[in-house]
N, C-alpha and C. Protein backbone atom coordinates (compact mmCIF):
# COMPACT_ATOMS: atom_id res chain seq x y z
N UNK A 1 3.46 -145.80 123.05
CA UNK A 1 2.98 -145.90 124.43
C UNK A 1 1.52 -146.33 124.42
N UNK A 2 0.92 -147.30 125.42
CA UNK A 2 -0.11 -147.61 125.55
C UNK A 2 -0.98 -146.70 126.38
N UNK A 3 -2.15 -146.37 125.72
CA UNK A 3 -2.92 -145.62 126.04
C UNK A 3 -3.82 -146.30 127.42
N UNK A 4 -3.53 -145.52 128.30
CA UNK A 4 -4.10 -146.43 129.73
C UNK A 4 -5.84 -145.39 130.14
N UNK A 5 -6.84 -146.02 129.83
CA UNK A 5 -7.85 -145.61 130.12
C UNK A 5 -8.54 -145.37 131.72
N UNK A 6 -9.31 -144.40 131.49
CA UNK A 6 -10.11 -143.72 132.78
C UNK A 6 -10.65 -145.11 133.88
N UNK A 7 -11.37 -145.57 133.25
CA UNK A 7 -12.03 -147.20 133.52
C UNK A 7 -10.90 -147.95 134.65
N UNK A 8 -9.93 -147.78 133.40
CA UNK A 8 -8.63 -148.94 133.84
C UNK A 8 -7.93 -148.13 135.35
N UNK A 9 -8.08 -147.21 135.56
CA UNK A 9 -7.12 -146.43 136.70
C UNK A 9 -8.40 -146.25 137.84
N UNK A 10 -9.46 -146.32 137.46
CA UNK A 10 -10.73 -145.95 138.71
C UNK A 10 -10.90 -147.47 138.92
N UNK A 11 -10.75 -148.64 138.27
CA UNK A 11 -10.51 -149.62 138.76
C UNK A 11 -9.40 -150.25 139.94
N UNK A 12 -8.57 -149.98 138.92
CA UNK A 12 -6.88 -150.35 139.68
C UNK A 12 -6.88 -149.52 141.10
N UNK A 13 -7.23 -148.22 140.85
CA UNK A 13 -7.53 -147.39 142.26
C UNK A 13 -8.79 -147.74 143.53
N UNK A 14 -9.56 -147.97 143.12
CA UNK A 14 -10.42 -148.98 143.59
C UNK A 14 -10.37 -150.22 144.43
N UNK A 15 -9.69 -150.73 144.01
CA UNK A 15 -9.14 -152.40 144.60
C UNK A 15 -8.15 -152.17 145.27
N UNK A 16 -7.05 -150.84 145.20
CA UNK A 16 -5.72 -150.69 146.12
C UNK A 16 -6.55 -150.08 147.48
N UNK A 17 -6.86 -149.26 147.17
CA UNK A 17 -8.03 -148.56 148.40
C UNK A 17 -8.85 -149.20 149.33
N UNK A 18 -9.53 -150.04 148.34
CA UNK A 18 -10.68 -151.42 149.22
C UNK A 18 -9.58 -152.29 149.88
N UNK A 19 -8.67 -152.79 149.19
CA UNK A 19 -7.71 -153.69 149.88
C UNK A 19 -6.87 -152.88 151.35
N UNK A 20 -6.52 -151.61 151.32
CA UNK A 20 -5.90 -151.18 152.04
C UNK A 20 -7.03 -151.07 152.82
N UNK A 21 -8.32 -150.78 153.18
CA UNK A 21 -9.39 -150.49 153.84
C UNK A 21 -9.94 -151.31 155.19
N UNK A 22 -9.42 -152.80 153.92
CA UNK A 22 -9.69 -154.35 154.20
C UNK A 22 -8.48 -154.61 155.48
N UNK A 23 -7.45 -153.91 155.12
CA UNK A 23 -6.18 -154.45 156.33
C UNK A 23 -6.04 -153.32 157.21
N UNK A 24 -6.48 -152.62 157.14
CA UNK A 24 -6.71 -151.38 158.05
C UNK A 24 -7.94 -151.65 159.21
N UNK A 25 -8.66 -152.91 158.85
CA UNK A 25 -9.70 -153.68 159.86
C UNK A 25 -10.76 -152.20 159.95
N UNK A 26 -11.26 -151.64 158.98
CA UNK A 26 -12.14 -150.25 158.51
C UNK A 26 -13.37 -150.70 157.51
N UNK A 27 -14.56 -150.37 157.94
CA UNK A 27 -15.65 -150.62 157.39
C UNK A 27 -15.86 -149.39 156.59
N UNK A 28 -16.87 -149.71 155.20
CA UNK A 28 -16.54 -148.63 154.44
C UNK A 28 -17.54 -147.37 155.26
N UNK A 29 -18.74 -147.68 156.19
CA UNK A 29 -18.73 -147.16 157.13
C UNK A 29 -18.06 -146.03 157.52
N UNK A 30 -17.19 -146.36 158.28
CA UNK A 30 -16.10 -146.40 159.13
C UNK A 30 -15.15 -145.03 158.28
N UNK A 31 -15.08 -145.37 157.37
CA UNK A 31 -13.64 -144.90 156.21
C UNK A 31 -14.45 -143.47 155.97
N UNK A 32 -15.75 -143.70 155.57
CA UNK A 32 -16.44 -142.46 154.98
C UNK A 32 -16.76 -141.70 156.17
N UNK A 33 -17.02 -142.00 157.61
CA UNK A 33 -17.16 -141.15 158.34
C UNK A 33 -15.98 -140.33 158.97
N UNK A 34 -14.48 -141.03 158.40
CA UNK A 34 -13.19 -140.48 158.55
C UNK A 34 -12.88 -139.10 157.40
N UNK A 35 -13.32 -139.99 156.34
CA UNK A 35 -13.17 -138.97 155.25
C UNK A 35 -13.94 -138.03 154.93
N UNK A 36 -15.02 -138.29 155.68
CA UNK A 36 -16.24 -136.68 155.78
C UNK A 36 -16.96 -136.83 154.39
N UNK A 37 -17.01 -137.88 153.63
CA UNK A 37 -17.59 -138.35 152.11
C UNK A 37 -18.93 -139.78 152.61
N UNK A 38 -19.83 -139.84 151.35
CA UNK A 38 -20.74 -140.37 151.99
C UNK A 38 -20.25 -141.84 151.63
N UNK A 39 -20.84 -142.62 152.49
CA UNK A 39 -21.00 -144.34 152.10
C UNK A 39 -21.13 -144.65 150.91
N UNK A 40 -21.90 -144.20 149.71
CA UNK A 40 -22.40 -144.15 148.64
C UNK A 40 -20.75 -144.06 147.56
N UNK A 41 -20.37 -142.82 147.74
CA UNK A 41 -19.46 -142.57 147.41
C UNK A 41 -18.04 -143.44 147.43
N UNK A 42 -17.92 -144.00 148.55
CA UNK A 42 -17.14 -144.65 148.85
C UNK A 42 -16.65 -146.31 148.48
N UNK A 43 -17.92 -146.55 148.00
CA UNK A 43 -18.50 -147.84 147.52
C UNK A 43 -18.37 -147.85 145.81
N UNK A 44 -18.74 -146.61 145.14
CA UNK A 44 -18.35 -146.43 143.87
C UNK A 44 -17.04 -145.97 143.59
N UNK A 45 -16.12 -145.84 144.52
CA UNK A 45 -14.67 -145.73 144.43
C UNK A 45 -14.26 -147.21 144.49
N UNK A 46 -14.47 -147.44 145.24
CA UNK A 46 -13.77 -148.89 145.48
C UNK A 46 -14.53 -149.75 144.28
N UNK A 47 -15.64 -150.20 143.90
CA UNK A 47 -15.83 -150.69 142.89
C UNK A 47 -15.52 -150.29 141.35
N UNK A 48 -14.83 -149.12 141.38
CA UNK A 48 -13.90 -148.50 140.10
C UNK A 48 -14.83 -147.59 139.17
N UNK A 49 -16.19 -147.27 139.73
CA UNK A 49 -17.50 -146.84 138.85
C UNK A 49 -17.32 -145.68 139.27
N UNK A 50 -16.64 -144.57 139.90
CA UNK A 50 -16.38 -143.60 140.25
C UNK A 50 -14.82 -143.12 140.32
N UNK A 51 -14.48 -141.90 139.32
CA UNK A 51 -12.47 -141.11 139.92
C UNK A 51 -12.60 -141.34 140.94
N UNK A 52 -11.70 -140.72 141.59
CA UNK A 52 -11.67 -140.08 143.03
C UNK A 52 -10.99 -138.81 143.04
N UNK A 53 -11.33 -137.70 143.72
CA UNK A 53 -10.84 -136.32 143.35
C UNK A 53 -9.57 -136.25 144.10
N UNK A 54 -8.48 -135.31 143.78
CA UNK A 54 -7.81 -135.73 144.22
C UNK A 54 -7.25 -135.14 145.72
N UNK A 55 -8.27 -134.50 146.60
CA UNK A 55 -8.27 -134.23 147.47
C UNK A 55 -8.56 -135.50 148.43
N UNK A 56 -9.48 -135.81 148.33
CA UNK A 56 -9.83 -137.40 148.50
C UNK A 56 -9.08 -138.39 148.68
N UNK A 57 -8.23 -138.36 147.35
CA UNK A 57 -7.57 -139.67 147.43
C UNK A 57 -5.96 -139.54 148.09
N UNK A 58 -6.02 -138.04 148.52
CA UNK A 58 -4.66 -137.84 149.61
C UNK A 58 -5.34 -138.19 150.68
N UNK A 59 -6.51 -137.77 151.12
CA UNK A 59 -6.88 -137.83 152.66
C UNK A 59 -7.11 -139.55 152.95
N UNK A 60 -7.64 -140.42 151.93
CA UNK A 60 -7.56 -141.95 151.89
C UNK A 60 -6.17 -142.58 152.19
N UNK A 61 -5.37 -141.76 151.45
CA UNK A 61 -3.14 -142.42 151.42
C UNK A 61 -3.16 -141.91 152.92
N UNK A 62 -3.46 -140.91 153.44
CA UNK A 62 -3.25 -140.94 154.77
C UNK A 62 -4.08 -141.67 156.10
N UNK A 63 -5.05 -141.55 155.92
CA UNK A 63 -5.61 -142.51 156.86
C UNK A 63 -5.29 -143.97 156.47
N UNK A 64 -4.87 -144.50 155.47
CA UNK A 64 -5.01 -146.07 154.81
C UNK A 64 -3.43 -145.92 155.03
N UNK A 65 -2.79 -144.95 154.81
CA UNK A 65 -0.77 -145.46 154.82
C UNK A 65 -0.89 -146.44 153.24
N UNK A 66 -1.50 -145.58 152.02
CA UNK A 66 -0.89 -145.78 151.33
C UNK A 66 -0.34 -144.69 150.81
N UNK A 67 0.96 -145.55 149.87
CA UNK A 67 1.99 -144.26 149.47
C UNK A 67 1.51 -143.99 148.07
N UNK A 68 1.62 -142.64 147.43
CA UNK A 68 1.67 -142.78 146.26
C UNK A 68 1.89 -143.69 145.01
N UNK A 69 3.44 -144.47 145.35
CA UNK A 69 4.43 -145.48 144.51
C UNK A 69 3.47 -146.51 144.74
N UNK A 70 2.51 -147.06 145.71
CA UNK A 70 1.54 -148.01 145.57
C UNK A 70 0.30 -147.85 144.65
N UNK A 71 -0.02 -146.29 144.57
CA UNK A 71 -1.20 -146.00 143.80
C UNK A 71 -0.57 -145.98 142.55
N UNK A 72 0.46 -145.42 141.86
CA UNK A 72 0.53 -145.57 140.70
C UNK A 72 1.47 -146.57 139.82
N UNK A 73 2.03 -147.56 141.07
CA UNK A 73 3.25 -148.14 140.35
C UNK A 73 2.34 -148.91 139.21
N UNK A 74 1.47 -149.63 139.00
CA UNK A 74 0.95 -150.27 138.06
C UNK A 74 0.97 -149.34 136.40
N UNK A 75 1.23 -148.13 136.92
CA UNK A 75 0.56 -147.33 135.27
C UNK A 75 2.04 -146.57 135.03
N UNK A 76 3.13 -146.74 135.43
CA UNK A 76 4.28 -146.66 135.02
C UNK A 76 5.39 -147.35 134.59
N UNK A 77 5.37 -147.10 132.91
CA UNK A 77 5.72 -147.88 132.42
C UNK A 77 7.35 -148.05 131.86
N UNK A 78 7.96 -147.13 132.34
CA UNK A 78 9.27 -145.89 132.25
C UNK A 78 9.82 -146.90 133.20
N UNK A 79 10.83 -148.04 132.90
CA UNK A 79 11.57 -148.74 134.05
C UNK A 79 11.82 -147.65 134.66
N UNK A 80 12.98 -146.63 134.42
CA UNK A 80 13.97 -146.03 134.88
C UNK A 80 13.21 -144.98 135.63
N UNK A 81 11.98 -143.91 135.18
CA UNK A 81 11.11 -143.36 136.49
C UNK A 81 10.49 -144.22 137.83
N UNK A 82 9.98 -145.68 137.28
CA UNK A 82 9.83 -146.16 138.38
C UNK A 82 10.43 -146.43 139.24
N UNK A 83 12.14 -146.23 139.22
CA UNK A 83 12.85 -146.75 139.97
C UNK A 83 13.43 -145.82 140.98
N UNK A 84 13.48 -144.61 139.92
CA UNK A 84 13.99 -143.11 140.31
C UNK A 84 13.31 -142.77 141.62
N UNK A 85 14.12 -142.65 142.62
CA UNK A 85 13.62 -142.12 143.93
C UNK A 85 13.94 -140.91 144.16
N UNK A 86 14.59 -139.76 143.42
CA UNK A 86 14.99 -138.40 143.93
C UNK A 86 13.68 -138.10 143.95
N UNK A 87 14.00 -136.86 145.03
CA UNK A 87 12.70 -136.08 144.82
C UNK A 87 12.70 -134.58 144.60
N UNK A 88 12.04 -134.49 143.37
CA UNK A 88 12.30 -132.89 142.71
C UNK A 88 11.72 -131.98 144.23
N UNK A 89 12.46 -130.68 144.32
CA UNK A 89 12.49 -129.75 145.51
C UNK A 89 12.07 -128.68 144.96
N UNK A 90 11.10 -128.04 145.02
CA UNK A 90 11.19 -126.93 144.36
C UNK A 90 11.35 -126.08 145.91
N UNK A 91 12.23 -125.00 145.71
CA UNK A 91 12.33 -123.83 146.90
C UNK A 91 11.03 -122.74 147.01
C-alpha cells in the first residue's frame, strides 16, 4: 500500500473546499464568518499549508454540501470499499 502523506491530503482537502467555496458564490470572507474561524485560517486550509480539525471540516461539508465520498474518494484505494455503500449502524 502506498503511503499517502499529511501534505498530500491538506492539499487535496484544500482545493475540494476552495472549489466548493468557489460554486457556493462564498468569499473566504464570507465562509469564515459562517464557520466562526478566522480568514487567516481559512486561507491556509484551502492552500493545503494547514489540517483542518475535524470539527471544522464537518461544519465546511455542511455549509459547502460536500459529502464525505467527495472528501475522501481520491485516498481510497480499496475498489470494492469505494464502491460499498452500506452503512455500518451501530444501535
Amino acid at each position: 500500500m502506498n503511503s499517502i502523506s499529511k501534505s498530500d491530503i491538506d492539499k487535496n482537502f484544500g482545493k475540494i473546499l476552495r472549489d466548493f467555496r468557489i460554486k457556493n458564490k462564498l468569499t473566504q470572507e464570507q465562509l469564515s464568518e459562517k464557520l466562526g474561524i478566522s480568514l487567516k485560517y481559512i486561507s491556509r486550509i484551502e492552500n493545503g499549508n494547514n489540517g483542518v480539525k475535524t470539527q471544522t471540516l464537518i461544519n465546511y461539508m455542511n455549509i459547502l454540501g460536500v459529502t464525505p465520498n467527495t472528501i475522501y474518494a481520491p485516498f481510497i484505494t480499496d475498489k470494492e470499499a469505494g464502491t460499498n455503500r452500506k452503512a455500518l449502524r451501530l444501535a
